[in-house]
Protein backbone atom coordinates (compact mmCIF):
# COMPACT_ATOMS: atom_id res chain seq x y z
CA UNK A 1 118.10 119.58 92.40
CA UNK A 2 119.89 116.17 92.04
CA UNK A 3 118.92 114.84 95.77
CA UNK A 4 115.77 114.31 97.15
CA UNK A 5 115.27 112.72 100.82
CA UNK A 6 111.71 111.44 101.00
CA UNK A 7 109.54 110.91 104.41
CA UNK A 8 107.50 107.92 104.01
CA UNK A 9 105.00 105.59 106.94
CA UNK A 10 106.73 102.62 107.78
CA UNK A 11 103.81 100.68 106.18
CA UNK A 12 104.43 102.14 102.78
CA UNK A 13 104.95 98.95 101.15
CA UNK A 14 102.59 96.55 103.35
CA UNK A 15 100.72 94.88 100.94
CA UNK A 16 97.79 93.82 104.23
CA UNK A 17 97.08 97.63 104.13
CA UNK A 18 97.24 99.02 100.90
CA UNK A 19 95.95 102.51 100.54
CA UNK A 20 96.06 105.25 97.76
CA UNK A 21 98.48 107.44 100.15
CA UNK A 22 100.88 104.43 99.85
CA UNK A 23 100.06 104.05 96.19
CA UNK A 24 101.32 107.42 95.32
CA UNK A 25 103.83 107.29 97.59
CA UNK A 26 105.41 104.59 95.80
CA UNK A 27 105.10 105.22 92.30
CA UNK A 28 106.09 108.97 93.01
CA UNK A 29 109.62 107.57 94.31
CA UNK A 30 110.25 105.22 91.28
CA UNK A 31 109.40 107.47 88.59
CA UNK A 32 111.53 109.99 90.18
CA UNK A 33 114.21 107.31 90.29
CA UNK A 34 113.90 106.28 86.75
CA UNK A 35 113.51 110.54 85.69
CA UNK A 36 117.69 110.14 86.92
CA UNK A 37 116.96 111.81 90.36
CA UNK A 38 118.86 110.09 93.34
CA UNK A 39 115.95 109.46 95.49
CA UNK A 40 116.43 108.84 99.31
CA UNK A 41 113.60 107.19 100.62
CA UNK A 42 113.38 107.29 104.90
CA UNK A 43 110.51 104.68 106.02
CA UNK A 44 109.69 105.90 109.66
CA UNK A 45 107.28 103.08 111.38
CA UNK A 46 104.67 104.63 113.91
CA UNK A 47 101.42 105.32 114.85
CA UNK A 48 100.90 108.47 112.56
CA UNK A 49 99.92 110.45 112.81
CA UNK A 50 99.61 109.96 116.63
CA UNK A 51 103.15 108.64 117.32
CA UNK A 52 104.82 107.61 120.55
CA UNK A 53 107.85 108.88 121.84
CA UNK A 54 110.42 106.96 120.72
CA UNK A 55 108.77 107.14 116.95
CA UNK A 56 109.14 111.08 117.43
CA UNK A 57 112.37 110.82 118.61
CA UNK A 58 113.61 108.66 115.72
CA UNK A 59 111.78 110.82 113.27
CA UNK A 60 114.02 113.67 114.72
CA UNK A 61 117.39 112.54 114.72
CA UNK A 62 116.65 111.22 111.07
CA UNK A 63 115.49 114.74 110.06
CA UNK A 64 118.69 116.24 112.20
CA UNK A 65 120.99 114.14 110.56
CA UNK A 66 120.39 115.16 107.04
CA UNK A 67 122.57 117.73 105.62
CA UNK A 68 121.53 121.31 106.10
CA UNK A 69 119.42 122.79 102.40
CA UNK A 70 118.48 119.35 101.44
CA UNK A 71 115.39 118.92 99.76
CA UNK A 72 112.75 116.90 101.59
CA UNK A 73 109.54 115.87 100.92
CA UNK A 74 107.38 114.25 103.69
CA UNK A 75 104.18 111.96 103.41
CA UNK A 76 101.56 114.48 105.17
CA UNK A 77 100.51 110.92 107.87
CA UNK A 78 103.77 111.46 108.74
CA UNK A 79 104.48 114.96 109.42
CA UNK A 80 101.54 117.00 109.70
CA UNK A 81 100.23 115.53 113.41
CA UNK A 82 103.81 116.07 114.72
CA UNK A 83 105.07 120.02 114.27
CA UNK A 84 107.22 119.99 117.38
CA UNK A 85 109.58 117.70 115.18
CA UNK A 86 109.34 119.23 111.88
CA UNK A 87 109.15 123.07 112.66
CA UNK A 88 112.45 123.60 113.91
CA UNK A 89 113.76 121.58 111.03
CA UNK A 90 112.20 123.96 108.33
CA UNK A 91 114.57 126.29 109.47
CA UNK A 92 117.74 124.47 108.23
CA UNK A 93 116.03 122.15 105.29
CA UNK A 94 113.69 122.76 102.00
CA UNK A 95 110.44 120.83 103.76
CA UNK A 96 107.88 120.25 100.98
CA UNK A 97 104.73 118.16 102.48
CA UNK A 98 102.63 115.76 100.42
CA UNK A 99 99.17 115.93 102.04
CA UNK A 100 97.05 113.11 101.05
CA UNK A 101 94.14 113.84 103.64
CA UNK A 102 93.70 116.79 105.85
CA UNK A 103 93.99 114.95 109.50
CA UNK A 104 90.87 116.15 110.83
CA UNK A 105 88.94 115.09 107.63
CA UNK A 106 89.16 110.77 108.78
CA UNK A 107 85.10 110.34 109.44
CA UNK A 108 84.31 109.39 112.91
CA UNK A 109 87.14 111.05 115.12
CA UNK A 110 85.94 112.62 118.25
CA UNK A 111 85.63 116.68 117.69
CA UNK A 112 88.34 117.09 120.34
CA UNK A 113 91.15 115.40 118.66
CA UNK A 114 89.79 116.72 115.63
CA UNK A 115 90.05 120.48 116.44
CA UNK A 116 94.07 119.13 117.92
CA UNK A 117 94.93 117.26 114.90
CA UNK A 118 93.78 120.22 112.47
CA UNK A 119 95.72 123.10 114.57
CA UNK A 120 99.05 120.74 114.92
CA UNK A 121 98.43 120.09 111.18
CA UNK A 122 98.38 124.23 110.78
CA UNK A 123 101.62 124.45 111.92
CA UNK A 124 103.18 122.12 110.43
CA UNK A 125 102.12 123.28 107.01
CA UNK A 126 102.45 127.08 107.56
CA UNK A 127 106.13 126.30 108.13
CA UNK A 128 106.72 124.24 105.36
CA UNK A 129 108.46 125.76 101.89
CA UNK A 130 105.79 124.07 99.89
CA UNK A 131 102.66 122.19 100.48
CA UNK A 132 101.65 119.80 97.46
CA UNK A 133 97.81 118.51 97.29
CA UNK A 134 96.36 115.75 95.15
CA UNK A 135 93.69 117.54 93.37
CA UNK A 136 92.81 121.17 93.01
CA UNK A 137 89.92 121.15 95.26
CA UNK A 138 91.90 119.95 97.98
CA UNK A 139 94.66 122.83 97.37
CA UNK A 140 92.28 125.23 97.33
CA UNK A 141 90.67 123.63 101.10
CA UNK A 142 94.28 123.80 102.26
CA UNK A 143 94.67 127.51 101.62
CA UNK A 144 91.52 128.57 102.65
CA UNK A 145 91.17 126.28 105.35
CA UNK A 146 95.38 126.34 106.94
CA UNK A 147 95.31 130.26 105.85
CA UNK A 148 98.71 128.98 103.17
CA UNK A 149 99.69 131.31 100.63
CA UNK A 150 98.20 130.23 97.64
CA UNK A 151 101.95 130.10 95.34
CA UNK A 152 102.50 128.12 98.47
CA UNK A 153 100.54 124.70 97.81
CA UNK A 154 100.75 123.03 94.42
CA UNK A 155 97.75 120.21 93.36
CA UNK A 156 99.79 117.59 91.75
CA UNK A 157 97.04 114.47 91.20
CA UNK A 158 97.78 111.00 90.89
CA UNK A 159 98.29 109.00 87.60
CA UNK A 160 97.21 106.14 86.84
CA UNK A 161 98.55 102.73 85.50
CA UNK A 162 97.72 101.88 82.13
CA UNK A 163 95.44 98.38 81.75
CA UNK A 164 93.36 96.49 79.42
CA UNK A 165 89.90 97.23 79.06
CA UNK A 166 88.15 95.04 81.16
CA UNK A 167 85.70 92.31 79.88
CA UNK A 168 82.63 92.39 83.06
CA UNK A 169 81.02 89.68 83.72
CA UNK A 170 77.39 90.15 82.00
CA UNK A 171 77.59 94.09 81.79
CA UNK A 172 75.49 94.76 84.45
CA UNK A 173 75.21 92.57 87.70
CA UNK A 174 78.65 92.65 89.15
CA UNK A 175 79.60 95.64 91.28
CA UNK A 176 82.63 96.54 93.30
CA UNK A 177 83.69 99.05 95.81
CA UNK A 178 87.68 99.08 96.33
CA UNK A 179 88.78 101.31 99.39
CA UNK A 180 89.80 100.89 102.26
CA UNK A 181 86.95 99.24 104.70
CA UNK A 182 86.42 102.66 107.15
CA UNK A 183 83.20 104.47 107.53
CA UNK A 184 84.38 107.37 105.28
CA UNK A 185 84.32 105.43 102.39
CA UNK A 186 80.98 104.56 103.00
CA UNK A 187 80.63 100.67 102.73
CA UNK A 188 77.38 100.74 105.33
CA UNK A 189 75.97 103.48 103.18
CA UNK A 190 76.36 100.70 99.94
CA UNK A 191 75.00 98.17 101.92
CA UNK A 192 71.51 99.64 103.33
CA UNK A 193 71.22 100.58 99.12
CA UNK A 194 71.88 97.55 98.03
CA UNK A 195 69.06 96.22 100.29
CA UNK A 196 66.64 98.43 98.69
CA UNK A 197 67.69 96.34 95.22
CA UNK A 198 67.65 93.58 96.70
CA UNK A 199 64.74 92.10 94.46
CA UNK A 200 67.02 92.48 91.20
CA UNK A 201 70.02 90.36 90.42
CA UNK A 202 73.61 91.34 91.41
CA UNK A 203 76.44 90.73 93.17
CA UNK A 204 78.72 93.31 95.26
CA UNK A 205 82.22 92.66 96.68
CA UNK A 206 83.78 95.07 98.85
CA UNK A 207 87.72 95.14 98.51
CA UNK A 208 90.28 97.04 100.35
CA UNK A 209 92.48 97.21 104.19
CA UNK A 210 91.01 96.38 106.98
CA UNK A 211 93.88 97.92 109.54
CA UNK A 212 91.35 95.88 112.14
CA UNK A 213 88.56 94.33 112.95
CA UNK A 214 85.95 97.26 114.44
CA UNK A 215 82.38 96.78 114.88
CA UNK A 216 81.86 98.81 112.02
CA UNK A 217 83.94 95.58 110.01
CA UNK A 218 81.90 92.87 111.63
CA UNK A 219 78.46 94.97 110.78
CA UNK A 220 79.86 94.66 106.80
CA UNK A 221 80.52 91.22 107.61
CA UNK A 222 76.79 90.07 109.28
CA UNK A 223 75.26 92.04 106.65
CA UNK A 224 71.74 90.05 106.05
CA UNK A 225 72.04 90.34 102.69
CA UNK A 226 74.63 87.19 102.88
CA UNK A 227 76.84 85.89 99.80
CA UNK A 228 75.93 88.88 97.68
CA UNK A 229 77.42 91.27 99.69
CA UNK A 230 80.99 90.51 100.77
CA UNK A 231 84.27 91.73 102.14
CA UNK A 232 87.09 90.58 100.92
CA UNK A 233 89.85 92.66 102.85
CA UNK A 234 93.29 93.97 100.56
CA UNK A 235 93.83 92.78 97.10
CA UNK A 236 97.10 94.29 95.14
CA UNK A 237 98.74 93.68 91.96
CA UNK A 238 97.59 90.87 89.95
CA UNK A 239 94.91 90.18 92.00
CA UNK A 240 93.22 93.89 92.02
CA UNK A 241 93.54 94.12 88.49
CA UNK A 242 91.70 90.90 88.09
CA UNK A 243 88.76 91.87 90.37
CA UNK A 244 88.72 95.35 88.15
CA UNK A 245 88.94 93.04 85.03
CA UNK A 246 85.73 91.64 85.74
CA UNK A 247 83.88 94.01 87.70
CA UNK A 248 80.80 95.53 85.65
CA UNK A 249 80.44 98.66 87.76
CA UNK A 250 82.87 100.69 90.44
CA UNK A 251 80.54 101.72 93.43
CA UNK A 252 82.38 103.89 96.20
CA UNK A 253 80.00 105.71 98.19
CA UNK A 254 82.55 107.98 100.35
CA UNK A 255 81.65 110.91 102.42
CA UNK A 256 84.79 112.59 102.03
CA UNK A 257 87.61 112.00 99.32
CA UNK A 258 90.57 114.47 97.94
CA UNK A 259 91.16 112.35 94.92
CA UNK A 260 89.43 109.18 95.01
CA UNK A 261 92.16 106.79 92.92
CA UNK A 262 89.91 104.03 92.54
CA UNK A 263 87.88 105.84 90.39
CA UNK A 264 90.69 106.60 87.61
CA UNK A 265 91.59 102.83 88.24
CA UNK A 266 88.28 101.95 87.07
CA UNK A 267 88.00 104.13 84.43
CA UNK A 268 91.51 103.32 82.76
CA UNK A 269 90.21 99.78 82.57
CA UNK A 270 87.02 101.26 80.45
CA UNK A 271 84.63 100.64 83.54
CA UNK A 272 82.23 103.21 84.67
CA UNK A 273 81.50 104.32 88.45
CA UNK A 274 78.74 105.36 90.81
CA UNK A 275 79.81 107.66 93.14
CA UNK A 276 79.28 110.37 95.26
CA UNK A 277 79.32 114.04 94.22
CA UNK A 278 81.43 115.27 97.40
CA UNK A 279 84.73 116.95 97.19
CA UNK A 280 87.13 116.26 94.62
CA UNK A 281 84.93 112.98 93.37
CA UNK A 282 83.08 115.22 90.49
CA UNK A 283 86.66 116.49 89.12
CA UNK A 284 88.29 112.86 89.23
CA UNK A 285 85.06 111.25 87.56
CA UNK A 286 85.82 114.06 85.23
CA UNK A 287 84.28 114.41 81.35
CA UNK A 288 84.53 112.53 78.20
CA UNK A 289 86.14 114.19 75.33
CA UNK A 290 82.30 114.15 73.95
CA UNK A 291 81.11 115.88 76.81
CA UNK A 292 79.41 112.96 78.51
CA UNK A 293 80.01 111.97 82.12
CA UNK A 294 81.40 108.06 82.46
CA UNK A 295 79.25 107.84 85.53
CA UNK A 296 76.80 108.57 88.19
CA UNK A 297 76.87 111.19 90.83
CA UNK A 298 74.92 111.01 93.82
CA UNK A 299 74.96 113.06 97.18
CA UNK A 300 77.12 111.72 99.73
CA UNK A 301 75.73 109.71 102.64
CA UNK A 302 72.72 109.31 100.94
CA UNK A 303 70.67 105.65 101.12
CA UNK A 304 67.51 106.48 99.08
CA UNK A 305 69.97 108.28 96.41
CA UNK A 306 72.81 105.51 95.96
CA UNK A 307 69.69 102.91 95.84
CA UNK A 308 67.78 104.81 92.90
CA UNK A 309 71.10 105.06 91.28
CA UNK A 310 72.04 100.99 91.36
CA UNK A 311 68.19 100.73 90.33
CA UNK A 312 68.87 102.63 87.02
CA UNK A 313 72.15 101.21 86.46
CA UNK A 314 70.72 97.60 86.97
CA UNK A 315 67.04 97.48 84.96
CA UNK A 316 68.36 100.77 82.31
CA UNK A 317 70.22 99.04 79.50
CA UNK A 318 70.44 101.89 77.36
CA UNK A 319 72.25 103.97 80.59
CA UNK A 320 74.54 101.04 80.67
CA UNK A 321 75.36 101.35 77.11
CA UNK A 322 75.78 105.44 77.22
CA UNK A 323 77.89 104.74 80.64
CA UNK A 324 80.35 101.98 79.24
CA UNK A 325 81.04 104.44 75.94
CA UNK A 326 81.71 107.46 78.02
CA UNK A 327 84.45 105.22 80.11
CA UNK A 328 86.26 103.94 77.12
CA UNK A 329 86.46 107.53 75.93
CA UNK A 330 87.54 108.75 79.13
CA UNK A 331 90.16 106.37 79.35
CA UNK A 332 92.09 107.96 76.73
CA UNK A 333 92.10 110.75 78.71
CA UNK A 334 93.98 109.76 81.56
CA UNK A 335 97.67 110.91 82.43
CA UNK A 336 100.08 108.29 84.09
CA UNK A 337 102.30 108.49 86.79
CA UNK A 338 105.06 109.90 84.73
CA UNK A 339 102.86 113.23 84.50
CA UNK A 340 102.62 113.25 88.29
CA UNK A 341 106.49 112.48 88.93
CA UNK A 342 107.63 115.35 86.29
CA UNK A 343 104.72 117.83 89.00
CA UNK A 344 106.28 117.14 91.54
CA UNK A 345 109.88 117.59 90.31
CA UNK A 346 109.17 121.12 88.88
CA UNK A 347 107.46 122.13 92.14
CA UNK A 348 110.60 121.00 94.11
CA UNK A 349 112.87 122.35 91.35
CA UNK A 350 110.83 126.12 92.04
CA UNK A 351 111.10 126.19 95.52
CA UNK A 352 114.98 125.45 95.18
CA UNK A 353 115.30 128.40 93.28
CA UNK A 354 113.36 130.80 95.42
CA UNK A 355 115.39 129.51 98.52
């Protein structure tokens, strides 16, 4: 395989709404680049993955127009809500489908268009060549969930960029939550904890998109607890890695996550993380080569849990201590994104050969 056309959102390189989709999306494309492969990347703006017509249509005649046995690999947003376009186009092209998150899996979505994104998402992926998830829990909730052959979907996680430790502030009283500001990552759940603390010292910022401004946005942004609580909407490059730089503690209390980037982010910078224990969040907090755990796990959508938690990590010092060592050992166990790029090419490279 020399060519590879790649299917990305439009917004893949928006730096307002920065997400780990786009994240991996990105560095996937230039490390393929760099590996010597001639990389084709298709940006197709919409309203994944419930497009119009006219975003169908061009998603279509770009598909139509490539030549027939190319290899393609499509940003799940993109393809999964929309098999009417990509079906007929398996027939004639290697389709490979990068699923970040399951469509039905966004918290909050009605159960109707639920149960019609997750059977148009079926489709799509049962006619695919190759389906490739971002951790192996979410491979194995593809199979057993989409009924996919299991030499079918490949888990291919996300690397990480390689940082500096980072230096805190005091070691204990600054906390940050970066993701994306939507009920599934759980900011409300942070903030009725962080009430229950309120009588010891800390700050929390809150950093990540805000695609717009919901009443679950201006709740975060009334929140009585005032100045020590705030939302700060995106923050990329230099900017991120300065808020990681001096963060003490990475807090992301999500209900549902297939990877959960942020937490490798933190941890590559030597910072531990308070989390939830749903989903693929245990395997991405991971283990020390020791043995110890560079963080805390708590049930998901759970006040009273994520409040005892921040209590321990804030009046505890010797936790703090145990946490901070864990992290800087677990940071040397990190792969980067040259690991994930090299995945992905030998899972294109095999289904080239079986075709």
């Amino acid at each position: 395989m020399n060519s590879l056309y790649v299917v990305l959102p439009g917004d893949v390189d928006d730096v307002t709404v920065p997400s780990g989709g786009n994240t991996y999306d990105r560095r996937m494309c230039d490390r393929l680049a760099d590996a010597g492969l001639d990389v084709h990347e298709i940006a197709v703006s919409g309203t994944w993955p419930r497009p119009d017509t006219e975003a169908r249509a061009v998603l279509g005649h770009l598909l139509a127009a490539l030549p027939t046995g190319s290899a393609v690999l499509l940003d799940g947003l993109v393809a999964c809500g929309v098999p009417e376009v990509i079906v007929p186009q398996a027939r004639r092209l290697s389709l490979s489908v990068l699923v970040h998150l399951p469509l039905a899996d966004e918290t909050g979505l009605p159960p109707a268009l639920a149960a019609e994104l997750d059977a148009l998402e079926r489709e799509t992926l049962r006619a695919a060549s190759s389906v490739v998830a971002t951790s192996e829990w979410a491979a194995r909730r593809l199979v057993s969930h989409h009924g996919l052959a299991p030499h079918r979907v490949h888990a291919v996680p996300p690397g990480v960029d390689p940082a500096p430790p980072a230096i805190g502030t005091d070691g204990m009283s600054r906390l940050v939550c970066v993701a994306t500001v939507t009920p599934r990552k759980g900011q409300g759940v942070l903030a009725q904890a962080l009430e229950t603390v309120a009588d010891l010292r800390w700050t929390c910022e809150c950093v990540g998109g805000i695609r717009r401004e919901t009443k679950y946005v201006e709740r975060l942004r009334e929140h009585r607890l005032g100045a020590r609580f705030t939302v700060t909407g995106p923050r990329t490059g230099a900017a991120l890695a300065a808020t990681y730089h001096t963060a003490d503690l990475l807090v992301l209390p999500s209900r549902a996550e297939t990877y959960g980037m942020v937490v490798t982010e933190a941890l590559a910078r030597g910072v531990p993380v308070l989390t939830t224990d749903v989903d693929a969040l245990p395997d991405t907090v991971g283990v020390a080569p020791d043995g110890s755990i560079p963080g805390m796990l708590v049930p998901g959508d759970d006040v009273e849990a994520l409040g005892a938690a921040l209590r321990r990590w804030l009046t505890e010092p010797d936790l703090r201590t145990r946490l901070r060592a864990s992290a800087k050992l677990r940071r040397e166990t990190l792969t980067g994104w040259d690991d994930t790029a090299r995945r992905i090419a030998e899972v294109l490279q095999r289904q080239e050969a079986a075709a």
